[in-house]
Protein backbone atom coordinates (compact mmCIF):
# COMPACT_ATOMS: atom_id res chain seq x y z
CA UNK A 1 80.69 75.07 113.88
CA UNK A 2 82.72 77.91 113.62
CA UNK A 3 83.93 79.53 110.96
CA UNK A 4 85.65 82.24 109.46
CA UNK A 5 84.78 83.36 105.50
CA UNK A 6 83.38 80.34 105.08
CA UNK A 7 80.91 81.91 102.40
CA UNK A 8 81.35 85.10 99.97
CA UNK A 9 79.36 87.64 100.48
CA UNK A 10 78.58 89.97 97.00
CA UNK A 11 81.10 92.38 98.36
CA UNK A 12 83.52 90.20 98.82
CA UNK A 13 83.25 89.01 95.41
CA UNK A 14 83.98 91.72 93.65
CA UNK A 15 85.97 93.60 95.73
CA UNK A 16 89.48 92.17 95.25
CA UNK A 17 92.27 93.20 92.28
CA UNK A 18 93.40 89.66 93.53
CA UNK A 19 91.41 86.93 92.12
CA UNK A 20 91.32 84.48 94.39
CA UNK A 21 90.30 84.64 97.74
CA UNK A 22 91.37 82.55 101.00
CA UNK A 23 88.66 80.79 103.38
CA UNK A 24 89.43 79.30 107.01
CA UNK A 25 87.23 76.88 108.55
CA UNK A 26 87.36 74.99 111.60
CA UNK A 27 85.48 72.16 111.89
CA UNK A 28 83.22 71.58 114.62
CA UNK A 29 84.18 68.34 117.63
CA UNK A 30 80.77 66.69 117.00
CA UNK A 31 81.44 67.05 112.90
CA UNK A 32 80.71 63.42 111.28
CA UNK A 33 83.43 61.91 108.83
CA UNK A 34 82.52 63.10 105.50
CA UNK A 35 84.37 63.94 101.98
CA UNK A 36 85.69 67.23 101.98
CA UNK A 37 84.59 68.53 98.59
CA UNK A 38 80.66 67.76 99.22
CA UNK A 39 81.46 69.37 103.04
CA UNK A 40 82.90 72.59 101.28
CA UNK A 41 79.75 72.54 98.63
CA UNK A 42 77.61 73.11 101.97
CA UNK A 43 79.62 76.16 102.81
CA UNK A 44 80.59 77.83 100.22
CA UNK A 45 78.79 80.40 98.13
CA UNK A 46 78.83 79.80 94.12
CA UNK A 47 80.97 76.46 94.84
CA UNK A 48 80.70 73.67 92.45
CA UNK A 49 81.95 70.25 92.69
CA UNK A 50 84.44 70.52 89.74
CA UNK A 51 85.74 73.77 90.99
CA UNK A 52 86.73 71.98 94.75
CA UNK A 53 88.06 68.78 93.00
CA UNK A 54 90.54 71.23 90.82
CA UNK A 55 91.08 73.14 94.01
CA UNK A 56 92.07 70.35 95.92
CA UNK A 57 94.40 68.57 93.16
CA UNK A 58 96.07 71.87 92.61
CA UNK A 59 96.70 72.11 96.11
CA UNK A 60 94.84 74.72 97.13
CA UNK A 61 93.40 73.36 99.84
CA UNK A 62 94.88 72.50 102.59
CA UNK A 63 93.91 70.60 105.97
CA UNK A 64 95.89 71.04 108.82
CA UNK A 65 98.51 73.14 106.84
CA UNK A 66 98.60 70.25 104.64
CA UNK A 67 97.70 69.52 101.04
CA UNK A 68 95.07 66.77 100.71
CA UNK A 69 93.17 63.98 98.08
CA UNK A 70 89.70 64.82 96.85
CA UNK A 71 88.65 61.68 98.84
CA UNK A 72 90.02 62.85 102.20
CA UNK A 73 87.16 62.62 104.96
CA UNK A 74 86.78 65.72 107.62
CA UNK A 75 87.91 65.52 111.12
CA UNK A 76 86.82 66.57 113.85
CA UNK A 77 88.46 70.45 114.51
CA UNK A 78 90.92 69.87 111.28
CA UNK A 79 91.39 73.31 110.21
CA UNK A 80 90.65 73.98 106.19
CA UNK A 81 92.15 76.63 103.73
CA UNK A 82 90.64 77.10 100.66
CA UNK A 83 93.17 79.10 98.17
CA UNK A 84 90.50 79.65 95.35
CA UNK A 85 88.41 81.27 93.14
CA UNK A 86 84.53 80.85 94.13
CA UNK A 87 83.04 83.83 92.44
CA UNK A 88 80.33 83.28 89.60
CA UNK A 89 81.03 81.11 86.33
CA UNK A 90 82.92 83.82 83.97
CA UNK A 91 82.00 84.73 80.65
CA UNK A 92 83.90 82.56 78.49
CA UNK A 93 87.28 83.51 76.62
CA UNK A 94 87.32 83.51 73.06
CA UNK A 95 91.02 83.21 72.08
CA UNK A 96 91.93 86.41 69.75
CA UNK A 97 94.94 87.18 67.65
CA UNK A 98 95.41 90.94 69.71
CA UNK A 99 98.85 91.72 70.15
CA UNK A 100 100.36 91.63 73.60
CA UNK A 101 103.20 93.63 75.04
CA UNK A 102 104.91 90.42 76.87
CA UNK A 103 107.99 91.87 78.74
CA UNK A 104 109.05 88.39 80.37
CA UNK A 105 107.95 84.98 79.54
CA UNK A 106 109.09 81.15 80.71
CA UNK A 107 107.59 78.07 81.26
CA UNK A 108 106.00 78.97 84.24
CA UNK A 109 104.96 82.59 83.84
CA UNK A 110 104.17 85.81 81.35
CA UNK A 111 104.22 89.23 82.00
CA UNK A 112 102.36 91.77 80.40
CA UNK A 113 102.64 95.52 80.26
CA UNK A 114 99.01 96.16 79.56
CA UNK A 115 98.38 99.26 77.86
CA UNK A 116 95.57 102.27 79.34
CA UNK A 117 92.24 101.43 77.39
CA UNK A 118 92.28 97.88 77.63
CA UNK A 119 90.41 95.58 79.53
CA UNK A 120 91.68 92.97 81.51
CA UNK A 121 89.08 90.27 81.03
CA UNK A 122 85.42 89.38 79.45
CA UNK A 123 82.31 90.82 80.94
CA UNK A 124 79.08 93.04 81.13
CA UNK A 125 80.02 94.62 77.94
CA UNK A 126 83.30 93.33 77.24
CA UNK A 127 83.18 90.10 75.50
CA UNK A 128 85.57 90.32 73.26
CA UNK A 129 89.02 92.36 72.56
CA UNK A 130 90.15 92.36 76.50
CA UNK A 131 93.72 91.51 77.51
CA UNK A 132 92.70 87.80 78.33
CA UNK A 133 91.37 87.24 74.68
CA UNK A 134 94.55 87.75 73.81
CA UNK A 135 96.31 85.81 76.40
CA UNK A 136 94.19 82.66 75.51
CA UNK A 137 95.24 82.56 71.66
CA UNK A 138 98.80 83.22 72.75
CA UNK A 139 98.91 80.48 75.22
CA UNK A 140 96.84 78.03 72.70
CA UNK A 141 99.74 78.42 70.15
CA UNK A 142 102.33 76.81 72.83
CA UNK A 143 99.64 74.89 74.06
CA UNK A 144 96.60 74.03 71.80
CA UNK A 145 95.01 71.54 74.25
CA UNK A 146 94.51 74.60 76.66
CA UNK A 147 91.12 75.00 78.27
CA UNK A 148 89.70 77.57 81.20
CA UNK A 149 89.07 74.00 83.06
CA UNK A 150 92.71 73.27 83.09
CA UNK A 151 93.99 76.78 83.80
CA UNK A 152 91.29 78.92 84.65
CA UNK A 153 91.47 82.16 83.12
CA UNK A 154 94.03 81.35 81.10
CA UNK A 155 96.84 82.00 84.52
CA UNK A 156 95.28 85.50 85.24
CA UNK A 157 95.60 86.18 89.23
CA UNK A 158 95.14 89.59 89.44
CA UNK A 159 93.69 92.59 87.62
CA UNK A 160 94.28 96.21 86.97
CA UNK A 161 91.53 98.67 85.60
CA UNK A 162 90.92 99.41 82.47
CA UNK A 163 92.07 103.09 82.22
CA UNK A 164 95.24 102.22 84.31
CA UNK A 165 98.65 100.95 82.70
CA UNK A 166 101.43 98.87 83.75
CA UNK A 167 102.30 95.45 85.12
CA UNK A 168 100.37 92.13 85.20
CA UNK A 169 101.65 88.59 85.89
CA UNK A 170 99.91 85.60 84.52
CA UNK A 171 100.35 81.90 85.35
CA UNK A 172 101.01 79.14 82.34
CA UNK A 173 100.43 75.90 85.12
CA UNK A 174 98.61 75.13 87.67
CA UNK A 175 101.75 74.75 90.01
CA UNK A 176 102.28 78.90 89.19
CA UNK A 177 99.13 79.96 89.73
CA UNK A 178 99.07 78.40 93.32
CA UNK A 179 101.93 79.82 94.01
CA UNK A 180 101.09 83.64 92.58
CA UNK A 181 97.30 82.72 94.32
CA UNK A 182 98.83 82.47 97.97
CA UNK A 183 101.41 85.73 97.61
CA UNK A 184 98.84 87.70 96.61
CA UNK A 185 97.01 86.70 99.37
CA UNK A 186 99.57 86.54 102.05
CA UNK A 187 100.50 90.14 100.69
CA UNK A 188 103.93 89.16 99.60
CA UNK A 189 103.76 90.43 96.18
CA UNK A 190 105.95 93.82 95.67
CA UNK A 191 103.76 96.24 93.65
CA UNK A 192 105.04 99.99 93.39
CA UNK A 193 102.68 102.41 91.45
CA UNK A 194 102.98 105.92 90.03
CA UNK A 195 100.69 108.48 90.34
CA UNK A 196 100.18 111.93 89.22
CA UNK A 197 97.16 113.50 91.92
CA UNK A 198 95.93 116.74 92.55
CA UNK A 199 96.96 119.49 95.25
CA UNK A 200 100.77 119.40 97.68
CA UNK A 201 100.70 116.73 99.63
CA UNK A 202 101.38 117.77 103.37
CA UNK A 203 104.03 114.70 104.51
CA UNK A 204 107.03 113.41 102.15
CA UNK A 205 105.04 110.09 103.04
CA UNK A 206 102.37 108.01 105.11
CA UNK A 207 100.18 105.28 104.78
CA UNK A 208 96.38 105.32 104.50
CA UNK A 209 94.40 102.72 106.16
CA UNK A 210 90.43 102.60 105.03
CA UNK A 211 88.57 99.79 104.12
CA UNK A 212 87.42 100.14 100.62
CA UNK A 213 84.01 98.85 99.48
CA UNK A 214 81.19 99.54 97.04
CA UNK A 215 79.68 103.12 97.40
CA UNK A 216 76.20 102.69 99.40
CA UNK A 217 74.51 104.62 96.45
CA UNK A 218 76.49 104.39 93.21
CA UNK A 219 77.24 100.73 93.41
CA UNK A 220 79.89 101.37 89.81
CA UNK A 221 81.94 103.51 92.13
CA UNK A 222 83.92 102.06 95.39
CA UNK A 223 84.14 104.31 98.37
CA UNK A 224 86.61 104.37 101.56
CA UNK A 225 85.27 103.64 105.28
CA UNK A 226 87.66 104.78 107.70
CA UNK A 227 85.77 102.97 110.25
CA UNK A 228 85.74 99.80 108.83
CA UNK A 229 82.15 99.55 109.03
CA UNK A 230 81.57 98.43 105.14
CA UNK A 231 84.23 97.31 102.53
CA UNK A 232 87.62 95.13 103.48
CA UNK A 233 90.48 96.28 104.91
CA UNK A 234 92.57 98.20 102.27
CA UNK A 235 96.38 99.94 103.08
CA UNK A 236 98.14 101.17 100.53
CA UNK A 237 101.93 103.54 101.46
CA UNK A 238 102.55 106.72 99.54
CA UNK A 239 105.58 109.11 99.08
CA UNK A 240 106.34 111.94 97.11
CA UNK A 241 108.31 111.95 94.01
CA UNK A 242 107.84 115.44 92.57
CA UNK A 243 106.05 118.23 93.80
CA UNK A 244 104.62 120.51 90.94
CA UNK A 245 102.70 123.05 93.61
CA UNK A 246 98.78 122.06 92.31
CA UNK A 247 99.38 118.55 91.18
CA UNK A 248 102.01 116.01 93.24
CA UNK A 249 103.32 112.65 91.53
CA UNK A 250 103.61 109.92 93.95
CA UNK A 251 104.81 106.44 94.76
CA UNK A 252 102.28 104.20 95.95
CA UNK A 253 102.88 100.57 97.45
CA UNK A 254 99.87 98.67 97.89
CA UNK A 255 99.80 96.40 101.04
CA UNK A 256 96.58 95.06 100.05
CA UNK A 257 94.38 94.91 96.64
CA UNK A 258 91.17 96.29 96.52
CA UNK A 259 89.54 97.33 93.34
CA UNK A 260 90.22 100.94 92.88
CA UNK A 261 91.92 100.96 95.75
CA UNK A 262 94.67 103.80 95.36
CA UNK A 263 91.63 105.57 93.77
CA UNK A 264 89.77 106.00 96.43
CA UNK A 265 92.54 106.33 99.08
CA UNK A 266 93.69 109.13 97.22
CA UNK A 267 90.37 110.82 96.86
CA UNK A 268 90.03 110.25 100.54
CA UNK A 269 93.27 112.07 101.47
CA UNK A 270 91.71 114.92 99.68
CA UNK A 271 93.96 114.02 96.47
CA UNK A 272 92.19 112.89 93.76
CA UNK A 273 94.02 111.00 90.36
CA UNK A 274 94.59 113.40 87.71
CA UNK A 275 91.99 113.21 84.94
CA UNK A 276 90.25 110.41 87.25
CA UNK A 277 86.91 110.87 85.76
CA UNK A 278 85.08 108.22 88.20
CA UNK A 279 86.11 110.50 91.42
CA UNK A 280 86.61 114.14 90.61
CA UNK A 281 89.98 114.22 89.17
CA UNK A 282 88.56 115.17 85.66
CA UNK A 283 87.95 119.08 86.89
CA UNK A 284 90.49 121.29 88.28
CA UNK A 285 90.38 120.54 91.73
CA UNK A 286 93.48 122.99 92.88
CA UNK A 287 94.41 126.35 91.35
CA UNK A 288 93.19 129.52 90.06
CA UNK A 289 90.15 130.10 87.87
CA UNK A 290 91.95 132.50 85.10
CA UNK A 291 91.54 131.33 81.38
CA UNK A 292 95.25 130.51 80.48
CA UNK A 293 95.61 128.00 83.37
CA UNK A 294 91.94 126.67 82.39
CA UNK A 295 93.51 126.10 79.08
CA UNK A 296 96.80 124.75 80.21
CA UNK A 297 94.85 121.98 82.61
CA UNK A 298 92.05 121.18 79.52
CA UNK A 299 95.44 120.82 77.30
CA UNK A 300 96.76 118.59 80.09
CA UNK A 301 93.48 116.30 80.54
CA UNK A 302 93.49 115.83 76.14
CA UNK A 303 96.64 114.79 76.33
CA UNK A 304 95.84 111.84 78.91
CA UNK A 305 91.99 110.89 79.75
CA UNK A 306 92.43 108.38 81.86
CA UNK A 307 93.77 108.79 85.09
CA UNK A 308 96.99 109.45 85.41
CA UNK A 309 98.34 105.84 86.92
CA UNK A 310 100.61 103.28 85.69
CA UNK A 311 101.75 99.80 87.45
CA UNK A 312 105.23 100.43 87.33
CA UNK A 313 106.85 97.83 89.90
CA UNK A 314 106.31 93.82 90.02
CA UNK A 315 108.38 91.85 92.65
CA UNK A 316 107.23 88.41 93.71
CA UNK A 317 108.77 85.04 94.08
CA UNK A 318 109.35 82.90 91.13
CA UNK A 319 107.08 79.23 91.63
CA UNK A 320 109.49 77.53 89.50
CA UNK A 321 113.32 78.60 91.36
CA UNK A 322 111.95 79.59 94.73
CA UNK A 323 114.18 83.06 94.02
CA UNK A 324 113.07 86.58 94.36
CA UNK A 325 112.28 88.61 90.48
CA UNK A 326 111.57 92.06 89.87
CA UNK A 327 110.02 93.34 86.65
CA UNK A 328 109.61 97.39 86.18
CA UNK A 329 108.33 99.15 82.91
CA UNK A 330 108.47 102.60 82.08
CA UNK A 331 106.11 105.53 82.25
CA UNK A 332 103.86 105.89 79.02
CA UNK A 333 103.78 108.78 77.00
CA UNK A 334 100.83 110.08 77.58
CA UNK A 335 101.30 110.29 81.85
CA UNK A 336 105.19 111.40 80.80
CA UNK A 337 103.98 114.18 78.72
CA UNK A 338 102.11 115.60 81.44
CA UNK A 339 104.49 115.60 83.92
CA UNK A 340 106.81 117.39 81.92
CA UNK A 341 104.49 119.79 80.99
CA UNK A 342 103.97 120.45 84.41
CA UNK A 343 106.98 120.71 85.41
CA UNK A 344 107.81 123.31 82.76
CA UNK A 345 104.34 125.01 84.16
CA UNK A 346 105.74 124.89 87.70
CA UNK A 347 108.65 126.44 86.68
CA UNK A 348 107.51 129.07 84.81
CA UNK A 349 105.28 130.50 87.55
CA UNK A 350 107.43 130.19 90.19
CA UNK A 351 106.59 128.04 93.46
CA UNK A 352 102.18 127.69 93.91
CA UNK A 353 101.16 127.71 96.99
């Protein structure tokens, strides 16, 4: 047989923003009839029966290009996509009363401009008090009947860090989160950050391409391989906004979504985040070493510990009208504040080289 993904490796797993991953699989000539979902439990890592069987009635799995019943049989060289999510059981979600800044909501969708400091969903650590806690009482009070089985994750198809701000789109049905699923995937999603780093950029723009995978020896922290030797393929398209001679913001597009992936891209252009304490934007990394400017960066890094990035942009195609919707939400105060402070401290020093 060959096949292509058919199984997640670790990495894999927990190496994606996107949660839900895409597998291709031809089947081999000799392959015996045989239903599909006990075929797939053969092949795929951390699969379970009832995961498949949802998979397949939500249609995200197609044969052939096609969607298909739990009792279909394999073929001989039918080719199989699997649209799903095969990582590890998740902690479950205890539905909290935590307010939510929803910024659009229908029948079919909710966005959310998540605030720095929170955490997207339960785990190691975070069982309680993350952005899907809230999401799941929310949804319950439309919905009461509402379980992880029916929705899983209560519609969450992406993720965003923790210390980051901005943007996230959540499915309310099964039909949306198919659709989100496979534009994430087929990297048709428009996502436009902003980022304050450190040092001048040398172009007005460019794109970096490294993959982007755990680090080999601090496996908390992701690293980039420009020679695609570890990690998965990561791009992500940058331009200058402002220039403020030791610290640049930016505009970055990601093309694909790795975890921490404008992170370490940035860190590997020799750029790191601005108060990025996980890789080395938490120290001055450009300018002088005299007391006042020590002061002025300390003042800067009080003002916003995190690093200095915000989701701003969200463009995708609506699952319910087939048309084209784009969501954008404003800088926070805290990465605001800091540009204008330096911008004033630009300014008043004149142009640093």
């Amino acid at each position: 047989m060959q096949e292509e993904q058919s199984q997640l490796n670790p990495e894999a797993a927990d190496n994606n923003d996107e949660l839900y991953e895409r597998f291709s699989i031809t089947i081999d000539k000799g392959q015996e009839p045989l239903r599909i979902d006990k075929f797939l439990m053969q092949r795929l890592e951390n699969a379970t029966r009832n995961k498949l069987q949802q998979a397949i009635n939500t249609g995200m799995v197609l044969v052939n290009g096609k969607e298909i019943r739990p009792n279909y049989k394999i073929r001989p060289l039918d080719q199989v996509v699997i649209y799903s999510d095969m990582s590890p059981e998740q902690t479950d979600v205890l539905p909290e009363p935590i307010p939510l800044n929803i910024v659009y909501e229908d029948e079919h969708l909710m966005l959310i401009n998540k605030p720095a400091g929170m955490v997207v969903h339960p785990g190691s650590g975070n069982y309680t008090g993350t952005l899907l806690n809230g999401v799941a009482w929310h949804l319950k009070q439309i919905k009461p009947d509402l379980t992880e089985e029916s929705l899983p994750r209560f519609g969450l198809v992406h993720r965003i860090d923790k210390n980051t701000s901005g943007l996230l789109v959540l499915a309310k049905s099964d039909i949306a989160m198919r659709h989100l699923a496979k534009q994430f995937f087929d990297h048709s999603i428009s996502r436009k950050y902003v980022a304050l780093v450190w040092g001048d950029l040398e172009q007005d723009s460019g794109t970096i391409i490294a993959h982007v995978g755990r680090h080999q020896r601090f496996r908390k922290l992701f690293e980039a391989y420009p020679e695609g030797d570890h990690g998965k393929e990561a791009i992500t398209h940058y331009k200058v906004l402002e220039r403020f001679g030791y610290v640049t913001l930016v505009e970055c597009i990601l093309e694909t979504g790795r975890t921490h992936q404008i992170r370490v891209h940035m860190k590997y252009l020799g750029h790191p985040l601005f108060s990025d304490d996980f890789y080395g934007g938490d120290k001055i990394v450009k300018g002088t070493v005299y007391a006042r400017y020590k002061q002025f960066v300390d003042n800067c890094f009080a003002i916003c510990p995190r690093q200095a990035l915000h989701a701003k942009t969200l463009g995708f195609i609506h699952p319910g009208t087939g048309k084209e919707i784009l969501f954008e939400s404003e800088l926070p105060p805290d990465i605001t504040e800091v540009i204008d402070r330096w911008r004033n401290y630009s300014q008043s020093v004149g142009k640093v080289k």
